[in-house]
Protein backbone atom coordinates (compact mmCIF):
# COMPACT_ATOMS: atom_id res chain seq x y z
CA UNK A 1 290.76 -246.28 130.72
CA UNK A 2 287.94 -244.08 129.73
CA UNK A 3 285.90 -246.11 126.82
CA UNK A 4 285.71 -243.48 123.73
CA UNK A 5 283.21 -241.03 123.61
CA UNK A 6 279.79 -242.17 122.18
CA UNK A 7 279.07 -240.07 118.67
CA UNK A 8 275.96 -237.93 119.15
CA UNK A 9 275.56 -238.62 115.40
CA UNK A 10 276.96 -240.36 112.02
CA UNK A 11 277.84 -237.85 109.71
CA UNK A 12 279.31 -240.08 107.52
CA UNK A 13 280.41 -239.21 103.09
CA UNK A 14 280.61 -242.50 102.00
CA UNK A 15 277.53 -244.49 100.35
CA UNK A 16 277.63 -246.88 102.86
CA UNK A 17 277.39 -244.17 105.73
CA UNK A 18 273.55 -244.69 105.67
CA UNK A 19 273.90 -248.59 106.40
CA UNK A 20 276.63 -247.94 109.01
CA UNK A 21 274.22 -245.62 110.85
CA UNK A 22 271.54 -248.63 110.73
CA UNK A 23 274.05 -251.04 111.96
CA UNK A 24 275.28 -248.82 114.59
CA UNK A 25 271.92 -248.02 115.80
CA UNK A 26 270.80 -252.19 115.44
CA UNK A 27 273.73 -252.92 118.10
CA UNK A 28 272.76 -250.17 120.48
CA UNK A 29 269.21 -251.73 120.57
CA UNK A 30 270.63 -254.92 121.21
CA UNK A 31 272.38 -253.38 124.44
CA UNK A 32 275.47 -252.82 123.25
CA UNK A 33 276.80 -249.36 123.65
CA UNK A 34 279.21 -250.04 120.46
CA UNK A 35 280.92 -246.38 120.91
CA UNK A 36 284.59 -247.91 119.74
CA UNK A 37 283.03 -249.76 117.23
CA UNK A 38 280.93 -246.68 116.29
CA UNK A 39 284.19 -244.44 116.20
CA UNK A 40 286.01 -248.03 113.95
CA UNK A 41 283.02 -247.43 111.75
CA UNK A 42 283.95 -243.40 110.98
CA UNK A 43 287.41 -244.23 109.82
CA UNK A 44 286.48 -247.23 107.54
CA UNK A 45 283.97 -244.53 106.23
CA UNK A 46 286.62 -242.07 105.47
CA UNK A 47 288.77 -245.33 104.47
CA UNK A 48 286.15 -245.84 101.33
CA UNK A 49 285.73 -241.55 100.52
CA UNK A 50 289.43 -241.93 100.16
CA UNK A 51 289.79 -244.93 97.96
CA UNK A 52 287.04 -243.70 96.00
CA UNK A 53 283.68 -246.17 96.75
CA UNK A 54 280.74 -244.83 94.73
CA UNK A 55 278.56 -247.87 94.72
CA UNK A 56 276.65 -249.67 97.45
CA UNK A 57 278.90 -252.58 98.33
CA UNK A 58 281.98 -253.59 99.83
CA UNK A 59 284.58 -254.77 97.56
CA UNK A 60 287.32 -256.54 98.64
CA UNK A 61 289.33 -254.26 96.91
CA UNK A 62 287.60 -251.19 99.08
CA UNK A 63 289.11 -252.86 102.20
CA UNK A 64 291.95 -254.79 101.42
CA UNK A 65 294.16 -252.17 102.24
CA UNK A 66 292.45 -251.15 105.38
CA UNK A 67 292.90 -254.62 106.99
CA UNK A 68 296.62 -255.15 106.28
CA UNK A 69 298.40 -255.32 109.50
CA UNK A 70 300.64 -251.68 109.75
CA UNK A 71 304.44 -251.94 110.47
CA UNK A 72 305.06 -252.11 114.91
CA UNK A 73 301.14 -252.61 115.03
CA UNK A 74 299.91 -254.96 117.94
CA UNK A 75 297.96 -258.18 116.16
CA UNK A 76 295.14 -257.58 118.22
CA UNK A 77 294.66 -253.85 116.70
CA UNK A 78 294.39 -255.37 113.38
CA UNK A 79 292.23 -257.79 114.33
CA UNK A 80 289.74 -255.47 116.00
CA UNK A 81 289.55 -254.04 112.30
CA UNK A 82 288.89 -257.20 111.23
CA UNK A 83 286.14 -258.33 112.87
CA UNK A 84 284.77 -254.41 112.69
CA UNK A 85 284.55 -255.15 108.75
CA UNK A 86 283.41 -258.63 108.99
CA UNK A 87 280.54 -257.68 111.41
CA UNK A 88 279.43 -254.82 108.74
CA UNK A 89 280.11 -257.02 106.04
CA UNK A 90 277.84 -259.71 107.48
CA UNK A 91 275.21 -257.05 108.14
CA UNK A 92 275.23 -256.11 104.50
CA UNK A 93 274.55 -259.30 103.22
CA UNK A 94 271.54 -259.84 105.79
CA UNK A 95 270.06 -256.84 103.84
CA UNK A 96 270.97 -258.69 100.52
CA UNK A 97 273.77 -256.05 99.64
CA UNK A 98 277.28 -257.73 97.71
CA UNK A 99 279.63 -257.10 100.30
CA UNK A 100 283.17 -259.43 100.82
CA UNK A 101 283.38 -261.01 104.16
CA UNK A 102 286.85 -261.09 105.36
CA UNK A 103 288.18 -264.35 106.74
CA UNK A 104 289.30 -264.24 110.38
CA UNK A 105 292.12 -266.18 109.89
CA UNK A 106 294.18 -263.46 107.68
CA UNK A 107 294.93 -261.41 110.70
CA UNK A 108 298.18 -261.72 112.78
CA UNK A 109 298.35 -264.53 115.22
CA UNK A 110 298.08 -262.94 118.52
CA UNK A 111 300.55 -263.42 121.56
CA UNK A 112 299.17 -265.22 124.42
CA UNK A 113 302.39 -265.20 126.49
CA UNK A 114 301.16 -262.35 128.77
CA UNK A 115 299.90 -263.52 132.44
CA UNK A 116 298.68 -261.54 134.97
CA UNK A 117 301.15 -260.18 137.54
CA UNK A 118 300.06 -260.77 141.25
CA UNK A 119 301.44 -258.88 143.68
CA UNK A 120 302.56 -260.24 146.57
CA UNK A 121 301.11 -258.89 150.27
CA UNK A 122 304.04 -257.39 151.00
CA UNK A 123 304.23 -256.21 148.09
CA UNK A 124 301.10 -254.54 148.49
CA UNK A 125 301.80 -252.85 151.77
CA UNK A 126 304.94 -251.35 150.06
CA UNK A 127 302.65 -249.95 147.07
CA UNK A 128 300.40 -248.11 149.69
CA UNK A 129 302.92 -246.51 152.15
CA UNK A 130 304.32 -245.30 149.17
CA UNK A 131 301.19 -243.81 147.94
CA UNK A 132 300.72 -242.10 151.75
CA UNK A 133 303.82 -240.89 151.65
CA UNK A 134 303.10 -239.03 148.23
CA UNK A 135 303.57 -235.57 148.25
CA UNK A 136 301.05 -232.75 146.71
CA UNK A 137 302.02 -230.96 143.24
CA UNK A 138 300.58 -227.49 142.10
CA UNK A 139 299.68 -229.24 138.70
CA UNK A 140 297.60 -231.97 140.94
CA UNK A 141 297.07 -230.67 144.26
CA UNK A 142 294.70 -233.57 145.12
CA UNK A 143 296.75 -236.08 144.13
CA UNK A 144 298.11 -237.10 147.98
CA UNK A 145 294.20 -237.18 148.67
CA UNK A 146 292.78 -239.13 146.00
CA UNK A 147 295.34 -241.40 145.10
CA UNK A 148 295.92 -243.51 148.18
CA UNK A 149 292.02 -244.06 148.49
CA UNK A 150 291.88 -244.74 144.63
CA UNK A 151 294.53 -247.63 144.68
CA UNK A 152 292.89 -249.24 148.15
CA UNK A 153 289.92 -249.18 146.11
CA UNK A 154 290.99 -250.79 143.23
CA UNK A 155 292.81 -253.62 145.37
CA UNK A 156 290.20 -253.77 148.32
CA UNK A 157 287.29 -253.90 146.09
CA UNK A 158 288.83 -255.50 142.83
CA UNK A 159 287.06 -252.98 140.77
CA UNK A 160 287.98 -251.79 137.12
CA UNK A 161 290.09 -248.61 137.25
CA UNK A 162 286.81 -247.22 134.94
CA UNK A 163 284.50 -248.23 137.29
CA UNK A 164 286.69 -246.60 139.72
CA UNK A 165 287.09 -243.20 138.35
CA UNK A 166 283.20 -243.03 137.40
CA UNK A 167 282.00 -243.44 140.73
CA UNK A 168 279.91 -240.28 141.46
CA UNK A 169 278.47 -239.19 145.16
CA UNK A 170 275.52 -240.50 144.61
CA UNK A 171 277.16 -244.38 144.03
CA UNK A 172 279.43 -244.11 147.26
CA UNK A 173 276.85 -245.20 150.23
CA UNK A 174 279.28 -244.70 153.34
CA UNK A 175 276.53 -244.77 155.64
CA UNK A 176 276.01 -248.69 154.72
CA UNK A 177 279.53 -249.22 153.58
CA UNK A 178 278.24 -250.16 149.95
CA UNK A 179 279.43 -249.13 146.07
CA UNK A 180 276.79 -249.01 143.39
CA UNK A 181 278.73 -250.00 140.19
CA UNK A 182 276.43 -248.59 137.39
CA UNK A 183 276.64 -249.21 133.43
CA UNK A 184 279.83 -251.72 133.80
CA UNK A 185 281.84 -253.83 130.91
CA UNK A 186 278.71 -256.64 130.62
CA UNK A 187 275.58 -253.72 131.50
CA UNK A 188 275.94 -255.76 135.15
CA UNK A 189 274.95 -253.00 137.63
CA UNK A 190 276.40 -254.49 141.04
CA UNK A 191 276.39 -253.50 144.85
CA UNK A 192 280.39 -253.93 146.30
CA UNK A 193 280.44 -253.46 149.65
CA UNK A 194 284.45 -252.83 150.58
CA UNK A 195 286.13 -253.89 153.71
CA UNK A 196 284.92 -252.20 156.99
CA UNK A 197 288.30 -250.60 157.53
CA UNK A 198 288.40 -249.52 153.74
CA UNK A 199 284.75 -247.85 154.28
CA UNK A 200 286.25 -245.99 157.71
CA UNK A 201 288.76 -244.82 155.47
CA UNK A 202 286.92 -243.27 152.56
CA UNK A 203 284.51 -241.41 155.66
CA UNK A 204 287.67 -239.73 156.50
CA UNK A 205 288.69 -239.22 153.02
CA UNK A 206 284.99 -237.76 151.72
CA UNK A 207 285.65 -235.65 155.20
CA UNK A 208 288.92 -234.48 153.83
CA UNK A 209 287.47 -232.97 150.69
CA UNK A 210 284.86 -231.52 151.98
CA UNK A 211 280.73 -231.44 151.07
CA UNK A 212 279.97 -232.19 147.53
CA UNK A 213 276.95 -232.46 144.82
CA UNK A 214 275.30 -235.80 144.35
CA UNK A 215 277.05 -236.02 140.85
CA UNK A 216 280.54 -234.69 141.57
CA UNK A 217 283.15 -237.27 140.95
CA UNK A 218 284.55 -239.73 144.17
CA UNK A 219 287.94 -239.96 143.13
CA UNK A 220 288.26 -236.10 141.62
CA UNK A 221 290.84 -234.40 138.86
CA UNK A 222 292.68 -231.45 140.38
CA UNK A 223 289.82 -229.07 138.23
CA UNK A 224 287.04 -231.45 139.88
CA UNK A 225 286.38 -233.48 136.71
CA UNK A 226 286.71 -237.01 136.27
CA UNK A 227 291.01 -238.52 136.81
CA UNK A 228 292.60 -239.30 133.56
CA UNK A 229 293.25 -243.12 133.61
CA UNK A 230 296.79 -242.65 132.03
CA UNK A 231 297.34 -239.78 134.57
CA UNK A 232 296.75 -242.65 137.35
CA UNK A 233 299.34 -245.12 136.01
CA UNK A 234 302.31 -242.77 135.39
CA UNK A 235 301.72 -241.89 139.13
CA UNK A 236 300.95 -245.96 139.61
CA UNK A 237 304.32 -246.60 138.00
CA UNK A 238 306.31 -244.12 140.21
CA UNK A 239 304.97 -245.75 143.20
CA UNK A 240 306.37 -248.99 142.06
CA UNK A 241 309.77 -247.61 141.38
CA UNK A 242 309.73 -246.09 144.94
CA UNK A 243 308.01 -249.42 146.25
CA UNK A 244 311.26 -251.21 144.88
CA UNK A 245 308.86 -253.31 142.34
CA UNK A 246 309.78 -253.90 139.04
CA UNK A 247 308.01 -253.45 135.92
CA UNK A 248 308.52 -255.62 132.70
CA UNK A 249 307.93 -252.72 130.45
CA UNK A 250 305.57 -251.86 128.60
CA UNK A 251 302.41 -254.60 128.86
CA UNK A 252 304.25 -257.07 131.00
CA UNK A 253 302.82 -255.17 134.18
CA UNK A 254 302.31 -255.17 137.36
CA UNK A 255 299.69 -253.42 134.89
CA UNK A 256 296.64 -250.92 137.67
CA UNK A 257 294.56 -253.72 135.88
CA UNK A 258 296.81 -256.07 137.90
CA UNK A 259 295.64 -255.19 141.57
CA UNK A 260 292.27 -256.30 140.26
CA UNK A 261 293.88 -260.00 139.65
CA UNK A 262 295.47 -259.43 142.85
CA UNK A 263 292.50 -258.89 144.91
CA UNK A 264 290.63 -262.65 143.38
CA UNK A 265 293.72 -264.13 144.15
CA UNK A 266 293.82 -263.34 147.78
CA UNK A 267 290.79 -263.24 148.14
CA UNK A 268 290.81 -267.25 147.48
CA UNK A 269 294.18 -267.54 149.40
CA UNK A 270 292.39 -265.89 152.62
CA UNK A 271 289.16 -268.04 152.04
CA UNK A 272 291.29 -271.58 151.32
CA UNK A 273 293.34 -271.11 154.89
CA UNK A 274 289.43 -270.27 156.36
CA UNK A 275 288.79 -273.78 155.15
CA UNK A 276 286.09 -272.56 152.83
CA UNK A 277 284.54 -274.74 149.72
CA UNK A 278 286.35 -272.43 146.91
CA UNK A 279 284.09 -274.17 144.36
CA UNK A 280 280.59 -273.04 146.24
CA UNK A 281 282.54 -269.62 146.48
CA UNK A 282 283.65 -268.73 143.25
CA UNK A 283 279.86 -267.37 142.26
CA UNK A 284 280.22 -265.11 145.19
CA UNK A 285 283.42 -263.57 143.43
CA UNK A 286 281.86 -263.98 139.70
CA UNK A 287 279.09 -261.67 141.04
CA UNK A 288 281.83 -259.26 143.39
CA UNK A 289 283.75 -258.41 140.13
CA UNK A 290 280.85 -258.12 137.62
CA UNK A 291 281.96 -261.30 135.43
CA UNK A 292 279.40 -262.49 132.84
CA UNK A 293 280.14 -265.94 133.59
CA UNK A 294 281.79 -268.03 136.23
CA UNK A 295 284.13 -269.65 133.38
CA UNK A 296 286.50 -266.33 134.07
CA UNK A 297 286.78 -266.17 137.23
CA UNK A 298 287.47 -270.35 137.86
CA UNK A 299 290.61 -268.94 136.08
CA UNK A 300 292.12 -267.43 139.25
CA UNK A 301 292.00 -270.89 141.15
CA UNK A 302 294.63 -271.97 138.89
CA UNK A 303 296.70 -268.93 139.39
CA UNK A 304 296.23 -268.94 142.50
CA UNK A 305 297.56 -272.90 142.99
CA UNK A 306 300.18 -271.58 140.68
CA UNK A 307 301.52 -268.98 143.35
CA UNK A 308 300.82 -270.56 146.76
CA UNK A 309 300.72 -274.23 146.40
């Protein structure tokens, strides 16, 4: 999904605003874009205007209530708080201000029971005759277009369903069959280059709609805007129910995230039966999905022993 939209400024009312600001502005130069953590910052601001903070610190009685885990709250929500007050709290007392540093260990223990859900190949096929066969709807009258080309995308290529949706005209070079993925989850600008076939698709497809500007959206809303990512998966999850594959519920999957695990996965199946080294390979698909490290992606040679041993 779309990360939050980056605050143009703080306008905080709190006494601390001022130092949030600096903080915010110190992580920015550092690289980060911060704009969750930014928006996190806002409501801890309002947070202390409402329980009254007058002073320059942060009392552990200013936050106490903030950090307590809310009734049918995930344990990960609370601990993004967490470490969003222990970050600020820690940048405080660089500056020599009294500020209370939560612990990390107060927050709920987090699940860990959630694995990845790889679909099958003929799984896959199933997935994207259902998406050709999708029919047009006044609402989204592009949807029959863009949607079939989106989830080949997102499986042939392995990409992020953000990177995905913020690919512009100018990033889709169909003349060389290459993707430029700009401003990604690590600031790891990358060249993809899809499939042949996939790139003889997407000529027909940019065909199909027609000439565009250099900064029009690839994969276009109905109104020519950027796709909503939670429009994508309620049409994701229909094609599943008419692709006869079931879903867990809510975040047991197959999440859209999903057919990016999918992709490594055969992607090492199809290069293990080609007799390749899969150890020599695996920084060839660090740098294909944009991971920071290679630690991540030795993951999917365990999965991937797991479902085709």
């Amino acid at each position: 999904m779309a990360s939050p939209r980056k605050p143009t400024a703080f306008a905080g009312n709190s006494p601390l605003a001022p130092l949030m600001a600096q903080f915010i502005q110190e992580k920015r130069a550092c690289g980060y874009r911060y704009n969750a953590g930014a928006w996190g910052l806002c409501r801890v601001d309002a947070h202390l205007c409402s329980h009254g903070l007058t002073q320059v610190g942060l009392p552990k009685s200013a936050t106490s209530s903030w950090l307590a885990k809310q009734p049918h709250e995930a344990a990960k929500t609370q601990n993004d708080r967490i470490n969003l007050v222990r970050h600020f709290a820690l940048f405080m007392r660089r500056l020599g201000l009294p500020a209370d540093v939560p612990d990390q260990t107060v927050g709920a223990k987090e699940s860990k029971s959630f694995l990845a859900r790889v679909l099958t190949h003929e799984e896959v096929r199933r997935l994207l005759e259902a998406a050709d066969r999708i029919e047009p709807l006044a609402s989204t009258h592009l949807r029959h277009i863009v949607l079939p080309e989106l989830l080949r995308v997102l499986y042939g290529c392995g990409l992020r369903l953000e990177e995905a949706l913020s690919l512009r005209i100018r990033d889709v070079d169909l003349v060389q069959g290459v993707l430029h993925i700009n401003d990604t989850k690590f600031r790891k600008d990358r060249l993809v280059p899809p499939a042949r076939s996939l790139v003889v698709r997407l000529q027909k497809y940019a065909a199909v709609l027609g000439p565009r500007a250099d900064d029009d959206y690839f994969f276009p809303s109905s109104r020519g805007g950027q796709l909503d990512g939670g429009g994508v998966y309620r049409n994701y999850r229909d094609l599943l129910h008419r692709s006869r594959i079931g879903h867990g519920g809510r975040g047991e999957g197959p999440r859209l995230h999903d057919l990016r695990h999918t992709f490594a996965v055969h992607t090492l199946l199809r290069w293990y039966r080609e007799g390749a080294d899969l150890q020599a390979r695996m920084p060839v698909l660090a740098t294909y999905l944009g991971h920071a490290s290679i630690e991540g992606t030795q993951d999917y040679l365990q999965m991937t022993a797991e479902l085709y041993p």
